[in-house]
PDB file of N, CA and C in Angstrom:
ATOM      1  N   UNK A   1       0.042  17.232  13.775  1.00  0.00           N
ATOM      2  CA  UNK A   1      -0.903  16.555  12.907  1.00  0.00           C
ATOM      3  C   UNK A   1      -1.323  15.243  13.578  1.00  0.00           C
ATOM      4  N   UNK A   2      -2.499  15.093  13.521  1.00  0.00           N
ATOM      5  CA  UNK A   2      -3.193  13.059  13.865  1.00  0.00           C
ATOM      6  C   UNK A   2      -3.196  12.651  13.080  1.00  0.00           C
ATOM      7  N   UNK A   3      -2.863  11.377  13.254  1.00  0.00           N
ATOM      8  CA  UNK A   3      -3.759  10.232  12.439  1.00  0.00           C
ATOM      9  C   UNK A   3      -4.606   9.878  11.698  1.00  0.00           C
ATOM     10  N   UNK A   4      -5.669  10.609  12.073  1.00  0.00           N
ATOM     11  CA  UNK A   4      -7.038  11.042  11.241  1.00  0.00           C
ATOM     12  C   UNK A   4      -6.737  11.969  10.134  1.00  0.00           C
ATOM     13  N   UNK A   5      -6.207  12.774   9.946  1.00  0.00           N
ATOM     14  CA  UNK A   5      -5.429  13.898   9.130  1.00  0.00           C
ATOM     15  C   UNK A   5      -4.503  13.183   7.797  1.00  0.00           C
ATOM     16  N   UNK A   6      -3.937  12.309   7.908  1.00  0.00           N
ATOM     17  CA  UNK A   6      -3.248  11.546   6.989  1.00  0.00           C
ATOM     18  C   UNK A   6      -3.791  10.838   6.194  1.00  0.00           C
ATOM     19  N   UNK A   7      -3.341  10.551   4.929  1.00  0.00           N
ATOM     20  CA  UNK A   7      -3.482   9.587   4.033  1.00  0.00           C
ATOM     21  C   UNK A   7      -3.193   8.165   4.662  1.00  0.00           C
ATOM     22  N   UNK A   8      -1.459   8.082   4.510  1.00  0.00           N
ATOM     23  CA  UNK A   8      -0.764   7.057   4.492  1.00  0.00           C
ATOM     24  C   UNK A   8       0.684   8.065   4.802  1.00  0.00           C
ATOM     25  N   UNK A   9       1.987   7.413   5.495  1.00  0.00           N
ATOM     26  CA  UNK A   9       2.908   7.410   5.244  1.00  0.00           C
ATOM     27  C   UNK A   9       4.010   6.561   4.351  1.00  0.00           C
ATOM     28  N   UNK A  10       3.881   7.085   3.532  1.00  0.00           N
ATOM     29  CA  UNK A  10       4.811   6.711   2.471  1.00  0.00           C
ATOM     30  C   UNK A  10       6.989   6.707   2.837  1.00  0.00           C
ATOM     31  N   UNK A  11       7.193   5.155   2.786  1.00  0.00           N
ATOM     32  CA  UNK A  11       9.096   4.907   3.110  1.00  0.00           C
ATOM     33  C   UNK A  11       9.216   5.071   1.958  1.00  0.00           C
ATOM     34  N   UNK A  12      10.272   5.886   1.473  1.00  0.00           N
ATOM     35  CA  UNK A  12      10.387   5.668  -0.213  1.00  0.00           C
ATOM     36  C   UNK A  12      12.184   5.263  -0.277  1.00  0.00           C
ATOM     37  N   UNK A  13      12.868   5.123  -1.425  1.00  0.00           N
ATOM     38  CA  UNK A  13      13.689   4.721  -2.099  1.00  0.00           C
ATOM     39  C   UNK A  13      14.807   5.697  -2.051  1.00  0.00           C
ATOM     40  N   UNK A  14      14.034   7.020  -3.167  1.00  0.00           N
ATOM     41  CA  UNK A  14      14.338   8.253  -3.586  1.00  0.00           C
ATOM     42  C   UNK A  14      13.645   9.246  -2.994  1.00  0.00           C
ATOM     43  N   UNK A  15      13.926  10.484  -2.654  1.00  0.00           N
ATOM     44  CA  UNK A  15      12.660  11.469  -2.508  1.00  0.00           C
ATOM     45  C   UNK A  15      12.592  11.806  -4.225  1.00  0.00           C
ATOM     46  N   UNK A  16      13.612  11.873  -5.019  1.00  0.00           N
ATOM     47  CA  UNK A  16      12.847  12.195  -6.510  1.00  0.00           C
ATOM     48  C   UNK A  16      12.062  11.718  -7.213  1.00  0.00           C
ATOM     49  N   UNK A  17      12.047  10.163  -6.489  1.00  0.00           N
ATOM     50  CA  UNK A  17      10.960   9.099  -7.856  1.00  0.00           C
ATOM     51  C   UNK A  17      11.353   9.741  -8.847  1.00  0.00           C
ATOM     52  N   UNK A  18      10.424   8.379  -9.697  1.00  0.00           N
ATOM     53  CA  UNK A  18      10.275   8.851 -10.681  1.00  0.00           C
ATOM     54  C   UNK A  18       8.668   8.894 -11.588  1.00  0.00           C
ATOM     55  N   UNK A  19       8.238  10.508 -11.316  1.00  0.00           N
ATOM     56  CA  UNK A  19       6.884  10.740 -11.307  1.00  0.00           C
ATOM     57  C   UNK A  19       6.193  10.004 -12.945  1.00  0.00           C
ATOM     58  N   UNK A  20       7.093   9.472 -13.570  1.00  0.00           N
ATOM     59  CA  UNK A  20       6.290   8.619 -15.328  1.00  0.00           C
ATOM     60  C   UNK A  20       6.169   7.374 -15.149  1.00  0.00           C
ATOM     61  N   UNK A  21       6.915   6.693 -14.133  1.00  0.00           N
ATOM     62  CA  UNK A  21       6.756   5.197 -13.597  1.00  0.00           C
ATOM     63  C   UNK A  21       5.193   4.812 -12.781  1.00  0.00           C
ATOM     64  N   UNK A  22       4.747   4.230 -13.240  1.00  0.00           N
ATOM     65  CA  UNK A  22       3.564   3.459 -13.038  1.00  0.00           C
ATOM     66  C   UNK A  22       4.179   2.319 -12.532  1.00  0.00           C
ATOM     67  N   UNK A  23       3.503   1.990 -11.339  1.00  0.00           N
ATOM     68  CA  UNK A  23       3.775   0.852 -10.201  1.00  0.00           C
ATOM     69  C   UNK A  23       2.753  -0.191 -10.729  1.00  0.00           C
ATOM     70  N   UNK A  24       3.397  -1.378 -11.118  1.00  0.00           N
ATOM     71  CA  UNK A  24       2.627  -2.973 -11.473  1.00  0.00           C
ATOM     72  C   UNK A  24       1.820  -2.907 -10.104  1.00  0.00           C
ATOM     73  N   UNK A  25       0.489  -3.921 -10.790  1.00  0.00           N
ATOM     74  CA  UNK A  25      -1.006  -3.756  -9.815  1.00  0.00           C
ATOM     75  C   UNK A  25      -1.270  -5.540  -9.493  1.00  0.00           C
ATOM     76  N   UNK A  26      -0.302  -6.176 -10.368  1.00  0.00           N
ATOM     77  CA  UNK A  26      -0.456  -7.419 -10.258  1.00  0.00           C
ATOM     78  C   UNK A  26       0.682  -8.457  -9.605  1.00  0.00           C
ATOM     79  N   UNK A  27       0.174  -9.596  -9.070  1.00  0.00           N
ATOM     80  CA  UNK A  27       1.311 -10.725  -8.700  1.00  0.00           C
ATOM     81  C   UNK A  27       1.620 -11.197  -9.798  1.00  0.00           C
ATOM     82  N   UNK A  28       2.941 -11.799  -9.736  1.00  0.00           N
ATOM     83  CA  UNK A  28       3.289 -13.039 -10.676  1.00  0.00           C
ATOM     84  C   UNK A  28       2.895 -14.106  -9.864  1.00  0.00           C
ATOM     85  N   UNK A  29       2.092 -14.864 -11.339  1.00  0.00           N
ATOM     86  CA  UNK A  29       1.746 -16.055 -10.439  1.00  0.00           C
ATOM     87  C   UNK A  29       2.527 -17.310 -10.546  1.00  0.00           C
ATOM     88  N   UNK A  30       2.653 -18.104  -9.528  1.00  0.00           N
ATOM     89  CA  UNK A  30       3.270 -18.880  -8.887  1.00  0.00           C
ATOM     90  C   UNK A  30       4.601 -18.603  -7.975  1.00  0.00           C
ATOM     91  N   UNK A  31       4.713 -16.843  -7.948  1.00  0.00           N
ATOM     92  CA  UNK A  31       5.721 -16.586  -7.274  1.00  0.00           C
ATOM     93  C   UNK A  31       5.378 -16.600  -5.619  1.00  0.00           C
ATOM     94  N   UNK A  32       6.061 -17.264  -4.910  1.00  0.00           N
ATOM     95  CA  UNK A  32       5.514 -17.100  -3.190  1.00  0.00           C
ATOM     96  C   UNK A  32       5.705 -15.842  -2.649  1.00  0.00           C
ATOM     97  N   UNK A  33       4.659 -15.633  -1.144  1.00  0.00           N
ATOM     98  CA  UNK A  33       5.100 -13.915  -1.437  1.00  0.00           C
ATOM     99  C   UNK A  33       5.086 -14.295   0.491  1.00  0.00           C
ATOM    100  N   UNK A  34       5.212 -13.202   0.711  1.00  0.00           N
ATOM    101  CA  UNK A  34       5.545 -12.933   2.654  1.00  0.00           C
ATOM    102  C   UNK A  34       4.174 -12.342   2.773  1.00  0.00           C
ATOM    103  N   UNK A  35       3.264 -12.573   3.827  1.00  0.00           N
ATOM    104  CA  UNK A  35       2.105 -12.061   4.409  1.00  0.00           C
ATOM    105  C   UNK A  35       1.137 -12.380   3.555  1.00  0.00           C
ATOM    106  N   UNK A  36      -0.165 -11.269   3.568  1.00  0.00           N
ATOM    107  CA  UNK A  36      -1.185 -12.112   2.929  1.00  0.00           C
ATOM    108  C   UNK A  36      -1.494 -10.554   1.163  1.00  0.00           C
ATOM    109  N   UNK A  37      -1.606 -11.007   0.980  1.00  0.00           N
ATOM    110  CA  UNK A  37      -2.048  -9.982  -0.496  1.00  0.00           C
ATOM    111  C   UNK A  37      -2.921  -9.179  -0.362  1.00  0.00           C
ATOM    112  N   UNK A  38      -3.159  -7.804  -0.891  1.00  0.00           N
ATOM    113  CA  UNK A  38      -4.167  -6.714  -0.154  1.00  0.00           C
ATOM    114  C   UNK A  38      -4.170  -5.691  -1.665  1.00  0.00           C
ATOM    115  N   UNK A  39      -5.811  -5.149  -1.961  1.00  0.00           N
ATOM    116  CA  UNK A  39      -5.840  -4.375  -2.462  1.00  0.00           C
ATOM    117  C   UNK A  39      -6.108  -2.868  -1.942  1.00  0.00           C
ATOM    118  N   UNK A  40      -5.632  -1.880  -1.762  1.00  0.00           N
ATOM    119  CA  UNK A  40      -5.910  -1.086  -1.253  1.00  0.00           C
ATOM    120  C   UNK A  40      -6.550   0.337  -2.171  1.00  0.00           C
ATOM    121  N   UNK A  41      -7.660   0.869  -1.798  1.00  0.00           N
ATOM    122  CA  UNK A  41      -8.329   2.065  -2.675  1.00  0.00           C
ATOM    123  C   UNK A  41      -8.290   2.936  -1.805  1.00  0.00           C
ATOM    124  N   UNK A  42      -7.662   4.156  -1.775  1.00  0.00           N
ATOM    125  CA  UNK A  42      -7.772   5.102  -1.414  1.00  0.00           C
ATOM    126  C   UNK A  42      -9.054   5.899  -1.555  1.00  0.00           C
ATOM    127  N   UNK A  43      -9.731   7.091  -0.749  1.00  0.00           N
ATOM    128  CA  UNK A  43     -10.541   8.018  -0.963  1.00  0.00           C
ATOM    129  C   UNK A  43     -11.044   8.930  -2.023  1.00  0.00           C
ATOM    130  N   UNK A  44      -9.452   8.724  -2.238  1.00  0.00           N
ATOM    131  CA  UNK A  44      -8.680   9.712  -3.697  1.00  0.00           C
ATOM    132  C   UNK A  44      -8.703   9.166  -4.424  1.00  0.00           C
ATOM    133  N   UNK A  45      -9.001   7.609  -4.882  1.00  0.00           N
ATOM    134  CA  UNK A  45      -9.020   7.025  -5.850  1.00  0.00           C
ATOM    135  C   UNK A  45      -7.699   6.444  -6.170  1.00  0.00           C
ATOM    136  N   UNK A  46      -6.439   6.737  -5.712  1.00  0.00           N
ATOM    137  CA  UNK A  46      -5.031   5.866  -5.370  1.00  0.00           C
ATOM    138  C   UNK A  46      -5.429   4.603  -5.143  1.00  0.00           C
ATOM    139  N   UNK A  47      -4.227   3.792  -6.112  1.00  0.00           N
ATOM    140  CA  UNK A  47      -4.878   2.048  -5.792  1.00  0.00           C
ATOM    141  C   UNK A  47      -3.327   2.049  -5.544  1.00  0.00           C
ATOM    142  N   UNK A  48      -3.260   0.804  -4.082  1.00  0.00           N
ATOM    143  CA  UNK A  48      -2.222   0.333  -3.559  1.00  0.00           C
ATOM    144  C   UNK A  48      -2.359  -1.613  -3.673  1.00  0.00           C
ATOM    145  N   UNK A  49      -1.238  -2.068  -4.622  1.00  0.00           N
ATOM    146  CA  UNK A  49      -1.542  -3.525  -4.340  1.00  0.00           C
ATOM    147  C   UNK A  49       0.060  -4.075  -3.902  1.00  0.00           C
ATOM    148  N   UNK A  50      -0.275  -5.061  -2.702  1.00  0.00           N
ATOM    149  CA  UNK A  50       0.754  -5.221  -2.216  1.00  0.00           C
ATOM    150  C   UNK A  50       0.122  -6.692  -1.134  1.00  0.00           C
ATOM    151  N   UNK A  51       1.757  -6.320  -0.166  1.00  0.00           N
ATOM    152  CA  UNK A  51       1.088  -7.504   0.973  1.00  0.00           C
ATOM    153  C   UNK A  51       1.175  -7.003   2.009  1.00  0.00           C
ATOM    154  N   UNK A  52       0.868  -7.697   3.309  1.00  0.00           N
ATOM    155  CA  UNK A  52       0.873  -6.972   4.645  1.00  0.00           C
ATOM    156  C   UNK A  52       0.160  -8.072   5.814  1.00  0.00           C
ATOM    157  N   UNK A  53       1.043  -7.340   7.035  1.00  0.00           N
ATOM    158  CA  UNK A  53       1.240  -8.987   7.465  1.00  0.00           C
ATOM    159  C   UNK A  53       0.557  -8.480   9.132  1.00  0.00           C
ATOM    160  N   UNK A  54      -0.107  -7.265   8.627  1.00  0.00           N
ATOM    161  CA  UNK A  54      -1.358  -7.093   9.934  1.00  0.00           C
ATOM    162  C   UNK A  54      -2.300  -6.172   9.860  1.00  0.00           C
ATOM    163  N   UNK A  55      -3.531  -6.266   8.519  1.00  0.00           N
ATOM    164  CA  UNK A  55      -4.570  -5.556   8.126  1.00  0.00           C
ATOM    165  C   UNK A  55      -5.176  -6.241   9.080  1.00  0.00           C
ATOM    166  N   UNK A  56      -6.158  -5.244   9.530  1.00  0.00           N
ATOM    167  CA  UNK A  56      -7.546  -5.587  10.978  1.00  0.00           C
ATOM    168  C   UNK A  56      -8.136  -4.262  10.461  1.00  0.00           C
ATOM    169  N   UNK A  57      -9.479  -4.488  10.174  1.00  0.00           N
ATOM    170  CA  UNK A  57     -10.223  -3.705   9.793  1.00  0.00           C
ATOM    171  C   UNK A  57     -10.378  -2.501  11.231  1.00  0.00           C
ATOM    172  N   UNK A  58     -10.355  -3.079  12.013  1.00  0.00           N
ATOM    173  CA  UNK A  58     -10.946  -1.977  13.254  1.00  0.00           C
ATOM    174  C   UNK A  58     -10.025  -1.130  13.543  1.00  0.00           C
ATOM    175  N   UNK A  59      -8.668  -1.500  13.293  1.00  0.00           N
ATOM    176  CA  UNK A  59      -7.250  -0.768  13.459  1.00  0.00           C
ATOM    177  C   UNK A  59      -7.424   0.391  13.252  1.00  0.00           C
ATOM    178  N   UNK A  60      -6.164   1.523  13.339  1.00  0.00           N
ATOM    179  CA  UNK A  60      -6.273   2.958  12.769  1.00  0.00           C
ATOM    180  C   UNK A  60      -5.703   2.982  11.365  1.00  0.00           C
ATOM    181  N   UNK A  61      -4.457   1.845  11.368  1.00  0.00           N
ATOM    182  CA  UNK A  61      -3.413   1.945  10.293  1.00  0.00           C
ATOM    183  C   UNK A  61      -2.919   0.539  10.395  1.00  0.00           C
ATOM    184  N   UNK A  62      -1.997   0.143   8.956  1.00  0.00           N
ATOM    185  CA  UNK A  62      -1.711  -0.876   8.698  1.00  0.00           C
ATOM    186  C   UNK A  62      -0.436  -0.699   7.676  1.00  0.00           C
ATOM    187  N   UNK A  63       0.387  -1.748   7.796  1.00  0.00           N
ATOM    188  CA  UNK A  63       1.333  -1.439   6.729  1.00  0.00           C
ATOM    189  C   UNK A  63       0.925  -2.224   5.767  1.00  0.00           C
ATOM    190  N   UNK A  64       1.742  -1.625   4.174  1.00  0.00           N
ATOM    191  CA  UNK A  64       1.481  -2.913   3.084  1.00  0.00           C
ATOM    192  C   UNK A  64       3.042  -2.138   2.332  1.00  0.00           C
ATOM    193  N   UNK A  65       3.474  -3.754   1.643  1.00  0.00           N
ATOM    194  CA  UNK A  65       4.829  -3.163   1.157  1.00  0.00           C
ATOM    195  C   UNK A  65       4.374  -3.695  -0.443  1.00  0.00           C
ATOM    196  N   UNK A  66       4.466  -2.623  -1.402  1.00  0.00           N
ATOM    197  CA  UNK A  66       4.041  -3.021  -2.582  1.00  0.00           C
ATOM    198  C   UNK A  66       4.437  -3.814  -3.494  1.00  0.00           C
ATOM    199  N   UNK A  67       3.477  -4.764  -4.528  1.00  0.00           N
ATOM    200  CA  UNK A  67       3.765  -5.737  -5.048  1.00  0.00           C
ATOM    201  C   UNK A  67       4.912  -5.434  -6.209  1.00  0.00           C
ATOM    202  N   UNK A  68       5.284  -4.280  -6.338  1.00  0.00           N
ATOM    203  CA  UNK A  68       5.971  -3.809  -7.126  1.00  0.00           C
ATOM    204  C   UNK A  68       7.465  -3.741  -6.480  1.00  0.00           C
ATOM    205  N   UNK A  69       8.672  -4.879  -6.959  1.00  0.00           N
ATOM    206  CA  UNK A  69       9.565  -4.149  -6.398  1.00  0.00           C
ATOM    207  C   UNK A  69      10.513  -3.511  -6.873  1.00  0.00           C
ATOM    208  N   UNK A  70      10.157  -2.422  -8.171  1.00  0.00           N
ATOM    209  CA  UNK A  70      10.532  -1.515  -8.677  1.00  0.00           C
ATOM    210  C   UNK A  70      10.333   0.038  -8.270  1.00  0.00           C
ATOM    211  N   UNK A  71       9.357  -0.525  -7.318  1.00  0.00           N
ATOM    212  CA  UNK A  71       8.579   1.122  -7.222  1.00  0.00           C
ATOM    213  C   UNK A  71       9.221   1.884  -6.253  1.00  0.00           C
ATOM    214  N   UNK A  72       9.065   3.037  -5.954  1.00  0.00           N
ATOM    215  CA  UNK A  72      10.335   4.352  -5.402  1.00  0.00           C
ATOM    216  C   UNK A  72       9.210   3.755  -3.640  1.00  0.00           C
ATOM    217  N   UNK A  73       8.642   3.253  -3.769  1.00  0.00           N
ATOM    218  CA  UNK A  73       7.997   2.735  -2.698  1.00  0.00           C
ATOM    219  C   UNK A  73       8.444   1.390  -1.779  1.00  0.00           C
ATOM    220  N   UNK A  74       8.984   2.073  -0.773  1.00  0.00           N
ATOM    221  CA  UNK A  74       9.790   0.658  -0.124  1.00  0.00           C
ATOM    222  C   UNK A  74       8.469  -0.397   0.809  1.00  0.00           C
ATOM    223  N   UNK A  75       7.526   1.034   1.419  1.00  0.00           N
ATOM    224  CA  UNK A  75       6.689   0.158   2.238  1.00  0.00           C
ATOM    225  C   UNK A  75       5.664   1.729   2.332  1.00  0.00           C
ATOM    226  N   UNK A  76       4.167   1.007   3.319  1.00  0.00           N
ATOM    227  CA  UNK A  76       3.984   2.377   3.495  1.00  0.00           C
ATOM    228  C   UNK A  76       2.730   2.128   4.680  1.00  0.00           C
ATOM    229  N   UNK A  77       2.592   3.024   5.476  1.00  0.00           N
ATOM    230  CA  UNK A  77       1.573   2.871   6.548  1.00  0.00           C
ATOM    231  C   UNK A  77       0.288   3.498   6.000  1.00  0.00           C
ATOM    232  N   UNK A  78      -0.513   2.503   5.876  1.00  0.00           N
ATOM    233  CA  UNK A  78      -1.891   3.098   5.376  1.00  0.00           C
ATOM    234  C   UNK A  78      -2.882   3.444   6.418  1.00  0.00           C
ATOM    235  N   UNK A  79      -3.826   4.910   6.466  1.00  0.00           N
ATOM    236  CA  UNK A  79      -4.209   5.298   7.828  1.00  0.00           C
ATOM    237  C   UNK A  79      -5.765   4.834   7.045  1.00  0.00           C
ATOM    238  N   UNK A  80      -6.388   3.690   7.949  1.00  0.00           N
ATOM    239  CA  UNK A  80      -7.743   2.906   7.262  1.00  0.00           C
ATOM    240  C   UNK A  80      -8.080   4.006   7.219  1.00  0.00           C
ATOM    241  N   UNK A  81      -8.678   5.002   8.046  1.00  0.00           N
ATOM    242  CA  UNK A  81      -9.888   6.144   7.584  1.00  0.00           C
ATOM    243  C   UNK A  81      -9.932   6.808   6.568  1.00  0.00           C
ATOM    244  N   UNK A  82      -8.440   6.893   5.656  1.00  0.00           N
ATOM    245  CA  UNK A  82      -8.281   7.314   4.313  1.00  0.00           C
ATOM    246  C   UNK A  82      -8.741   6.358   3.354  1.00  0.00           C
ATOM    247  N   UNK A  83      -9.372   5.250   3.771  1.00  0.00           N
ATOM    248  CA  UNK A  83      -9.623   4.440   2.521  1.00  0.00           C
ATOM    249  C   UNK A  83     -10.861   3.923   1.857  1.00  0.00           C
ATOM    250  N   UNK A  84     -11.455   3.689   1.044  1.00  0.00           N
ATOM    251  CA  UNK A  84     -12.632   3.146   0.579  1.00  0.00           C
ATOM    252  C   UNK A  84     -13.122   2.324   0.399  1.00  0.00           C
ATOM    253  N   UNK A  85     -12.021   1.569   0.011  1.00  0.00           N
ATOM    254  CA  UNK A  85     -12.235  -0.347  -0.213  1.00  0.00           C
ATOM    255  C   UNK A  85     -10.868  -0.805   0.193  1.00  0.00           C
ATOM    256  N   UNK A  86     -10.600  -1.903   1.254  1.00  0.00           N
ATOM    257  CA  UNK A  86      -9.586  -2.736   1.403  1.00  0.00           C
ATOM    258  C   UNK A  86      -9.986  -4.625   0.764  1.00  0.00           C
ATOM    259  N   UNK A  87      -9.318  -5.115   0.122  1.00  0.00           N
ATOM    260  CA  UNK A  87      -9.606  -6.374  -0.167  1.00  0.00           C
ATOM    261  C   UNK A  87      -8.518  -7.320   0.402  1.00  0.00           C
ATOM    262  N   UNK A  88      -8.822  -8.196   0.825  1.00  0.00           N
ATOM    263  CA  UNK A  88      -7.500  -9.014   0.449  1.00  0.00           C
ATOM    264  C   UNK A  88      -7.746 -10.467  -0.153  1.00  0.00           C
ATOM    265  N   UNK A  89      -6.722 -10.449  -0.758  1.00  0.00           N
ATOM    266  CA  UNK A  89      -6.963 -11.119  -1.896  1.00  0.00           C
ATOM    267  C   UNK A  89      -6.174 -12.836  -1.978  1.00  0.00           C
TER     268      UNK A  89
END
């Protein structure tokens, strides 16, 4: 498989998750965070919000580790060509 072929690679926690948990989309504010803040929209319509400490638009891929740190999501490599809108915020 390439690069081009992928979504994202997803580090997870669990392989079971837990598929009824909804991952928080927001910061707490005044909490300090590591790297810079990023919204990420998938193709698919998947929203990723998190931080990441080397988005470059021209890149192939980028990591972001989500703002959630509850979620079965430890970190995850996002492949840009899967995506629709990147912000950072």
């Amino acid at each position: 498989m390439r690069i081009n072929e992928l979504k994202a690679v997803f580090f997870v926690k669990d392989f079971g998750g837990n598929p009824d948990y909804e991952d928080r989309k927001d910061f707490e504010a005044g909490k300090p965070v590591v790297g810079r803040k990023i919204r990420v929209l998938f193709k698919d319509g998947e929203v990723i919000v998190g931080t990441t400490m080397g988005y470059q638009p021209d890149r192939p891929g980028f990591f972001v580790v989500p703002v959630d740190a509850r979620s079965n999501i430890e970190r995850c490599f996002v492949v840009t060509r899967a995506t629709s809108d990147v912000k950072l915020m």
